[in-house]
PDB file of N, CA and C in Angstrom:
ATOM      1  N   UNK A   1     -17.196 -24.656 -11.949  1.00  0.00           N
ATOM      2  CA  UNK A   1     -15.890 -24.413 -11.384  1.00  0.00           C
ATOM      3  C   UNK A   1     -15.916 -23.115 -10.586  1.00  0.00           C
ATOM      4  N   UNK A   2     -14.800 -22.865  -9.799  1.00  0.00           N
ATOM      5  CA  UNK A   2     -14.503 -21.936  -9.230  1.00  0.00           C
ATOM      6  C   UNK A   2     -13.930 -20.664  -9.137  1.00  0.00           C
ATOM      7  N   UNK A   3     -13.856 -19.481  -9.233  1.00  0.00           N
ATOM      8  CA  UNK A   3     -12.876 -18.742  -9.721  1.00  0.00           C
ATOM      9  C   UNK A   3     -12.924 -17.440  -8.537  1.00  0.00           C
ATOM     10  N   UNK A   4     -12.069 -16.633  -8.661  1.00  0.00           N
ATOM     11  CA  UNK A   4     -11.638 -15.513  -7.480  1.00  0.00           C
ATOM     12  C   UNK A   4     -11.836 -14.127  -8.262  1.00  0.00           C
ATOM     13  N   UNK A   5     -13.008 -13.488  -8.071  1.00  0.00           N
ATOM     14  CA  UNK A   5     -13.024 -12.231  -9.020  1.00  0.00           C
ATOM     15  C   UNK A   5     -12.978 -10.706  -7.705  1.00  0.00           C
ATOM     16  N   UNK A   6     -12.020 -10.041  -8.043  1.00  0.00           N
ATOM     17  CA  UNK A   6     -11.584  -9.010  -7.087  1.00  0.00           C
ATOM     18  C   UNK A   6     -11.764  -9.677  -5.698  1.00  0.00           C
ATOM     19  N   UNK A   7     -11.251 -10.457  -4.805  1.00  0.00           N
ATOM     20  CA  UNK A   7     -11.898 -11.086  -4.284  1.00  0.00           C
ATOM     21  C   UNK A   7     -12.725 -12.121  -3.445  1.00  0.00           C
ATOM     22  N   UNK A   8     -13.745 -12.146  -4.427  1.00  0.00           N
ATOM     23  CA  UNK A   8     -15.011 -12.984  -4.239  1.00  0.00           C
ATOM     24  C   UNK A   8     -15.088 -14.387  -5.535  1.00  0.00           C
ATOM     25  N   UNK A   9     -15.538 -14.833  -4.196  1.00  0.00           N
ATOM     26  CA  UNK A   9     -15.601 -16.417  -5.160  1.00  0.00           C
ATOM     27  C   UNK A   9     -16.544 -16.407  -5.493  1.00  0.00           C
ATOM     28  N   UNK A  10     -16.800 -17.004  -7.166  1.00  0.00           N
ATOM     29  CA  UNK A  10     -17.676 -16.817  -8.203  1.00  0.00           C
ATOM     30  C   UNK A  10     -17.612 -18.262  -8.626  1.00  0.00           C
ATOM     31  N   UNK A  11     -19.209 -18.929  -8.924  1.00  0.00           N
ATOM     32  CA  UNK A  11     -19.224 -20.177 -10.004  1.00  0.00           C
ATOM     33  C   UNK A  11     -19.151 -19.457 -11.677  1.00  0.00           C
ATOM     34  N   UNK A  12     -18.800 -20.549 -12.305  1.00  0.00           N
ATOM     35  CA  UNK A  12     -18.741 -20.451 -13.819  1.00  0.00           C
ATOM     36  C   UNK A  12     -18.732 -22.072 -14.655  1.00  0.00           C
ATOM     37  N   UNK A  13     -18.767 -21.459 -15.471  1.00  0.00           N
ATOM     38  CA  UNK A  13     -19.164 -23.165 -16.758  1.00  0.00           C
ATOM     39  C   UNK A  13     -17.630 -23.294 -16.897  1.00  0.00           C
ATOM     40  N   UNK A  14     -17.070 -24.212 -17.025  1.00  0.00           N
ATOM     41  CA  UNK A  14     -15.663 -24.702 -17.511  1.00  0.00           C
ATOM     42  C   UNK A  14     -15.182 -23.901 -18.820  1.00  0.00           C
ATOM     43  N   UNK A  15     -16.190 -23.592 -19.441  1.00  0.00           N
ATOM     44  CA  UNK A  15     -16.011 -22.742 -21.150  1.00  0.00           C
ATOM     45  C   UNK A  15     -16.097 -21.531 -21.161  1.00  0.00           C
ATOM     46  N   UNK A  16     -16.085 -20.573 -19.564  1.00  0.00           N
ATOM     47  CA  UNK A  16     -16.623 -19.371 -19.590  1.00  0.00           C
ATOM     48  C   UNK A  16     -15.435 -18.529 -20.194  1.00  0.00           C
ATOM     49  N   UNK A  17     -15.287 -17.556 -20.720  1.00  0.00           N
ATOM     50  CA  UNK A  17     -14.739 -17.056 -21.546  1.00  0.00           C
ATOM     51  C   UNK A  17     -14.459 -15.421 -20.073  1.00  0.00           C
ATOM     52  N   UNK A  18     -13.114 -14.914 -20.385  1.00  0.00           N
ATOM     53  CA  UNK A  18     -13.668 -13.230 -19.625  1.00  0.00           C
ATOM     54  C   UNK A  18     -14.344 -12.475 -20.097  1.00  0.00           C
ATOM     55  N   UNK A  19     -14.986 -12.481 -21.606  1.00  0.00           N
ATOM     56  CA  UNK A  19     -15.630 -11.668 -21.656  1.00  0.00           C
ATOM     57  C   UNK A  19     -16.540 -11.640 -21.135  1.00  0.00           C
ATOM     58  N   UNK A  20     -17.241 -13.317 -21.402  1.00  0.00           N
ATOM     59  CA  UNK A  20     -18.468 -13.632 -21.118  1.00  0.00           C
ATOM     60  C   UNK A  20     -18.579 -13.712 -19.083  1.00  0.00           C
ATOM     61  N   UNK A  21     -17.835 -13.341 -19.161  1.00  0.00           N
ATOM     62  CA  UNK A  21     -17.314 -13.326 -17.023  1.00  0.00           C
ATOM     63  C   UNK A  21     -18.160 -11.923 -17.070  1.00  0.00           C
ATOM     64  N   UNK A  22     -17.561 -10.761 -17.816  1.00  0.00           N
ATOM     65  CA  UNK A  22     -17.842  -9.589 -17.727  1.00  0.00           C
ATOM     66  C   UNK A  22     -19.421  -9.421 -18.189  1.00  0.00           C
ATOM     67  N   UNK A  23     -20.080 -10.200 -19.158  1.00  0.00           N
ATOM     68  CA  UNK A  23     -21.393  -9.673 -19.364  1.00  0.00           C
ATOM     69  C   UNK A  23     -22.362 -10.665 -18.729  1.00  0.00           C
ATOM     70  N   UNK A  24     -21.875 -11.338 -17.319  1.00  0.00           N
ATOM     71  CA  UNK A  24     -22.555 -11.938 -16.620  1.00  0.00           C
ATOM     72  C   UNK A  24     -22.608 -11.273 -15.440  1.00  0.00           C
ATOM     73  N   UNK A  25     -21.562 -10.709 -15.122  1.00  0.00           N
ATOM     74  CA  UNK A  25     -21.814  -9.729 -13.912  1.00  0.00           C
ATOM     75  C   UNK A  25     -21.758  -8.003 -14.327  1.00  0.00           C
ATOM     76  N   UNK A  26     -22.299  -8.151 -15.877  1.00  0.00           N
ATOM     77  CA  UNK A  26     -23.085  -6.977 -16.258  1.00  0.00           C
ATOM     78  C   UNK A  26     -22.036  -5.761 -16.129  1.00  0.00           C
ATOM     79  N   UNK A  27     -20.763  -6.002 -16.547  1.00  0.00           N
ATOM     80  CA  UNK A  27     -19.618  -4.937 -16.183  1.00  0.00           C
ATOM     81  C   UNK A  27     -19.220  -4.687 -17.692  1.00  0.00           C
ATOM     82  N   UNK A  28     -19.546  -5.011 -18.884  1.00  0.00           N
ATOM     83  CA  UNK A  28     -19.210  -4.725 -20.136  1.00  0.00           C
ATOM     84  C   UNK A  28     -19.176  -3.543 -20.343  1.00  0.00           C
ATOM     85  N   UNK A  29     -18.440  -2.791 -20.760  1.00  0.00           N
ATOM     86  CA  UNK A  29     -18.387  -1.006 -20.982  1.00  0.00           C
ATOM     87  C   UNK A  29     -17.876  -0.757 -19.746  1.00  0.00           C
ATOM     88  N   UNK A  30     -17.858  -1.188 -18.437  1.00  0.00           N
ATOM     89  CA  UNK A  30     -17.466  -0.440 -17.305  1.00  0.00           C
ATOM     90  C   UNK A  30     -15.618  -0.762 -17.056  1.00  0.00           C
ATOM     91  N   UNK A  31     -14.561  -2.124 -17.295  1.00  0.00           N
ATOM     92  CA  UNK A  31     -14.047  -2.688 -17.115  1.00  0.00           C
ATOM     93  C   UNK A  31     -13.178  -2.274 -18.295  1.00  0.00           C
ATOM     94  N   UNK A  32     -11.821  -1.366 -17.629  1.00  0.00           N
ATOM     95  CA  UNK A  32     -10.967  -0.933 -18.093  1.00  0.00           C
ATOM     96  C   UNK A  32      -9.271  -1.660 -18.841  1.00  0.00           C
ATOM     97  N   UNK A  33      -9.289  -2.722 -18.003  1.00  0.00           N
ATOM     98  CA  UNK A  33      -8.721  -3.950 -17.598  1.00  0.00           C
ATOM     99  C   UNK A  33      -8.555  -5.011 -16.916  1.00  0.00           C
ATOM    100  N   UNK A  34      -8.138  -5.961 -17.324  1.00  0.00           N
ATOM    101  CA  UNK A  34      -8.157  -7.071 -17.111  1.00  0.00           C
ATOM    102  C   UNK A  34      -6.868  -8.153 -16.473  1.00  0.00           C
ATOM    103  N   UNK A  35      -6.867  -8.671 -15.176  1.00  0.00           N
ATOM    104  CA  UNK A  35      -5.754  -9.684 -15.194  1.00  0.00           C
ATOM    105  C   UNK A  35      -6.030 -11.180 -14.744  1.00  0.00           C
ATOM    106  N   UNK A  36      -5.766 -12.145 -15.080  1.00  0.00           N
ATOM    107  CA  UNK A  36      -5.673 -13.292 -14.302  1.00  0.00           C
ATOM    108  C   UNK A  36      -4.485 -13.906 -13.825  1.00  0.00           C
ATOM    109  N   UNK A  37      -4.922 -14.215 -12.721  1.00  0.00           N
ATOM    110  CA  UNK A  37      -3.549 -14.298 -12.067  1.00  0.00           C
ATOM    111  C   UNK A  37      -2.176 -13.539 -12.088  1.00  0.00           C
ATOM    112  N   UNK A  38      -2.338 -12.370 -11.796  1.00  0.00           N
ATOM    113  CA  UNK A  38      -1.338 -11.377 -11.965  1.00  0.00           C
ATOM    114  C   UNK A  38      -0.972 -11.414 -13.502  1.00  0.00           C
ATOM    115  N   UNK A  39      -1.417 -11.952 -14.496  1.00  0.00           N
ATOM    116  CA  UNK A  39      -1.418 -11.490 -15.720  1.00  0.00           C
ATOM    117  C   UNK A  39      -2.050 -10.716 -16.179  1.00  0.00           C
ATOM    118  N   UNK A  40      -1.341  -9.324 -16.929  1.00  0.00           N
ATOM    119  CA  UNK A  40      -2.609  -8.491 -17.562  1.00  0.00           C
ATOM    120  C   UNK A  40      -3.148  -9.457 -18.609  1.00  0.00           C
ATOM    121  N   UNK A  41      -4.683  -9.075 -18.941  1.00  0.00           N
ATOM    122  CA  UNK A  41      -4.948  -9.764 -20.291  1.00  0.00           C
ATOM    123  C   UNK A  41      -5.350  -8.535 -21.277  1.00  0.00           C
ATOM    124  N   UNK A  42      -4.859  -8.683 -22.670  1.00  0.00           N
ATOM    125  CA  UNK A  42      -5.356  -7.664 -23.309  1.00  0.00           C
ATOM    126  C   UNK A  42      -6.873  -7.538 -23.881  1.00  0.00           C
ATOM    127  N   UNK A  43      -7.631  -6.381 -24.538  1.00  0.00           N
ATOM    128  CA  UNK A  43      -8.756  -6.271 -24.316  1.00  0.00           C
ATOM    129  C   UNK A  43      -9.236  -7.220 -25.605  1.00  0.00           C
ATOM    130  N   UNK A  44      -8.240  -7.246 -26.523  1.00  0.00           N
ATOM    131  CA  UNK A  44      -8.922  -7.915 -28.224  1.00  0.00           C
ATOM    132  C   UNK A  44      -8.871  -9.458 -27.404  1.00  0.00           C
ATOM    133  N   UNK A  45      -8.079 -10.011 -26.548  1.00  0.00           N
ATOM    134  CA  UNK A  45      -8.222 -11.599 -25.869  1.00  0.00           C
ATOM    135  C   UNK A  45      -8.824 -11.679 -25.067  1.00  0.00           C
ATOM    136  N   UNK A  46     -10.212 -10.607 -24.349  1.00  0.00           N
ATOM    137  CA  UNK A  46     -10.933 -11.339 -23.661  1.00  0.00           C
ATOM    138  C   UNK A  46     -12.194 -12.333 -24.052  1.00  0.00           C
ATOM    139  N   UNK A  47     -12.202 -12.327 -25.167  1.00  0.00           N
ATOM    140  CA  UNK A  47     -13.497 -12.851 -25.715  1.00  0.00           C
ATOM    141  C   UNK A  47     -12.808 -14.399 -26.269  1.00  0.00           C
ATOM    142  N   UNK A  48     -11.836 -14.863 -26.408  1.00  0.00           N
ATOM    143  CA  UNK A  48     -10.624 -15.829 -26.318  1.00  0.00           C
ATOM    144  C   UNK A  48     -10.447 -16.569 -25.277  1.00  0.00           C
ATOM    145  N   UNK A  49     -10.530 -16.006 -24.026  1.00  0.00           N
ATOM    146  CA  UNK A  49      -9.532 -16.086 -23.052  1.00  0.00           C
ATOM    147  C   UNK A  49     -10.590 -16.966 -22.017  1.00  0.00           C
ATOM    148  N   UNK A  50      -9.911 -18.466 -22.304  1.00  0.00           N
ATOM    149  CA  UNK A  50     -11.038 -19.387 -21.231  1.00  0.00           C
ATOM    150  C   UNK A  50     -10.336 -19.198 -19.851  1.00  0.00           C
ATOM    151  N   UNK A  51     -11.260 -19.098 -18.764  1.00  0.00           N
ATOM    152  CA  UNK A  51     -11.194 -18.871 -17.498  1.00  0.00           C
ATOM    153  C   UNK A  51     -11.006 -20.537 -16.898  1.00  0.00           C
ATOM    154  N   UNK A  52     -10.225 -20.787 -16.125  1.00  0.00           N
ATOM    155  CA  UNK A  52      -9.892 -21.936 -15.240  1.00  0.00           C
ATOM    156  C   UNK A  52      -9.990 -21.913 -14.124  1.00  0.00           C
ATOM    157  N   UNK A  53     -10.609 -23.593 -13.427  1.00  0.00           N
ATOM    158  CA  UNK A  53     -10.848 -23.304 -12.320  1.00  0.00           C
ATOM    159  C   UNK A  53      -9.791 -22.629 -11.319  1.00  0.00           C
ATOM    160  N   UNK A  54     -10.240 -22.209 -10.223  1.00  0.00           N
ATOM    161  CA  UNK A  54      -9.382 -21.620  -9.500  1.00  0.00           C
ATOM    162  C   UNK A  54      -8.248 -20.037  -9.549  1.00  0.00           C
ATOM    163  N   UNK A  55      -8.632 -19.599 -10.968  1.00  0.00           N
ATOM    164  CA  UNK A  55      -8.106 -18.311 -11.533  1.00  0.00           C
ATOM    165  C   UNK A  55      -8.383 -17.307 -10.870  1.00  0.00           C
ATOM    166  N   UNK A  56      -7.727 -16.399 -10.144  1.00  0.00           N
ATOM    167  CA  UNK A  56      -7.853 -15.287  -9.542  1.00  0.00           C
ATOM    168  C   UNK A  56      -8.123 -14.415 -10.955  1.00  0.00           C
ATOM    169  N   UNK A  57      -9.610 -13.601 -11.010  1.00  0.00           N
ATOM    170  CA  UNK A  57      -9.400 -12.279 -12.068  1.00  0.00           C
ATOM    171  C   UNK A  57      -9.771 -11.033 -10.949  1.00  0.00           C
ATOM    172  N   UNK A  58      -8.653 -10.392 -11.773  1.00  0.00           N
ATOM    173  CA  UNK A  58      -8.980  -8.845 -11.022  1.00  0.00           C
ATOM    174  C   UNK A  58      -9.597  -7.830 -12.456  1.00  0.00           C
ATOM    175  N   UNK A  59     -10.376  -6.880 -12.015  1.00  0.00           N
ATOM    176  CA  UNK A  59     -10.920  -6.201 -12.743  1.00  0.00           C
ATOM    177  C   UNK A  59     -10.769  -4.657 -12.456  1.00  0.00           C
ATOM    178  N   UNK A  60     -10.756  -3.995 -13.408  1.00  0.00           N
ATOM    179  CA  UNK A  60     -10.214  -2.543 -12.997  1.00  0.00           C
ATOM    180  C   UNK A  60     -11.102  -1.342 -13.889  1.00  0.00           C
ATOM    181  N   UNK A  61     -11.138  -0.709 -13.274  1.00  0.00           N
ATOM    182  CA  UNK A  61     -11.731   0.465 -13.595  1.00  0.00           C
ATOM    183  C   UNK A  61     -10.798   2.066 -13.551  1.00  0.00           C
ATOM    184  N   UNK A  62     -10.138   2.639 -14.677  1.00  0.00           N
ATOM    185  CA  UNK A  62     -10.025   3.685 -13.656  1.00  0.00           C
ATOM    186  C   UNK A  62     -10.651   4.965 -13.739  1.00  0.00           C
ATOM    187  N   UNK A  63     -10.231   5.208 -12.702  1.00  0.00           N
ATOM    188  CA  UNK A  63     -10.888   6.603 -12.018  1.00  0.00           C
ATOM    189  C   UNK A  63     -10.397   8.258 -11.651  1.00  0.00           C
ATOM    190  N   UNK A  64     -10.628   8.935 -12.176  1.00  0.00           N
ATOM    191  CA  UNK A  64      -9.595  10.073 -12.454  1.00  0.00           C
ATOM    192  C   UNK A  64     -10.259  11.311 -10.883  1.00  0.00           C
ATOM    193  N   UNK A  65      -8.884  11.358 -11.089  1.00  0.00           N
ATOM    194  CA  UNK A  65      -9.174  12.308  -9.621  1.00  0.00           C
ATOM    195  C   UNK A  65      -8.033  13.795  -9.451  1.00  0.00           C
ATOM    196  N   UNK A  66      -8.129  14.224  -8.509  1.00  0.00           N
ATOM    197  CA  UNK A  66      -7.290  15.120  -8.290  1.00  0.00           C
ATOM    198  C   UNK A  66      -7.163  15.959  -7.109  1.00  0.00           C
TER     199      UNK A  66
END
């Protein structure tokens, strides 16, 4: 299936999970939050949280500045 990550269109297995989104494109520890489709997702439901085709995820990092 298909999915929209920051983005860029990404394949995935029908069962992919966000976490498992995140330790496929090797962002585990880096990825502050999480939304699909303009939903935040919380961090204890990404390992829960099956991804569908066509799901926009955005991924966030933040970054402190001044």
């Amino acid at each position: 299936m298909k999915i929209i990550v920051n983005g860029i269109e990404k394949e995935c297995n029908d069962t992919t999970t966000l976490l498992e989104l995140l330790e496929n494109l090797q962002l585990t520890g880096k990825v502050m939050a999480a939304a699909i489709n303009m939903e935040i997702v919380k961090q204890d439901q990404w390992s829960s949280c099956i991804l569908k085709d066509g799901d926009k995820v955005e991924l966030l990092d933040f970054v402190g500045g001044g």
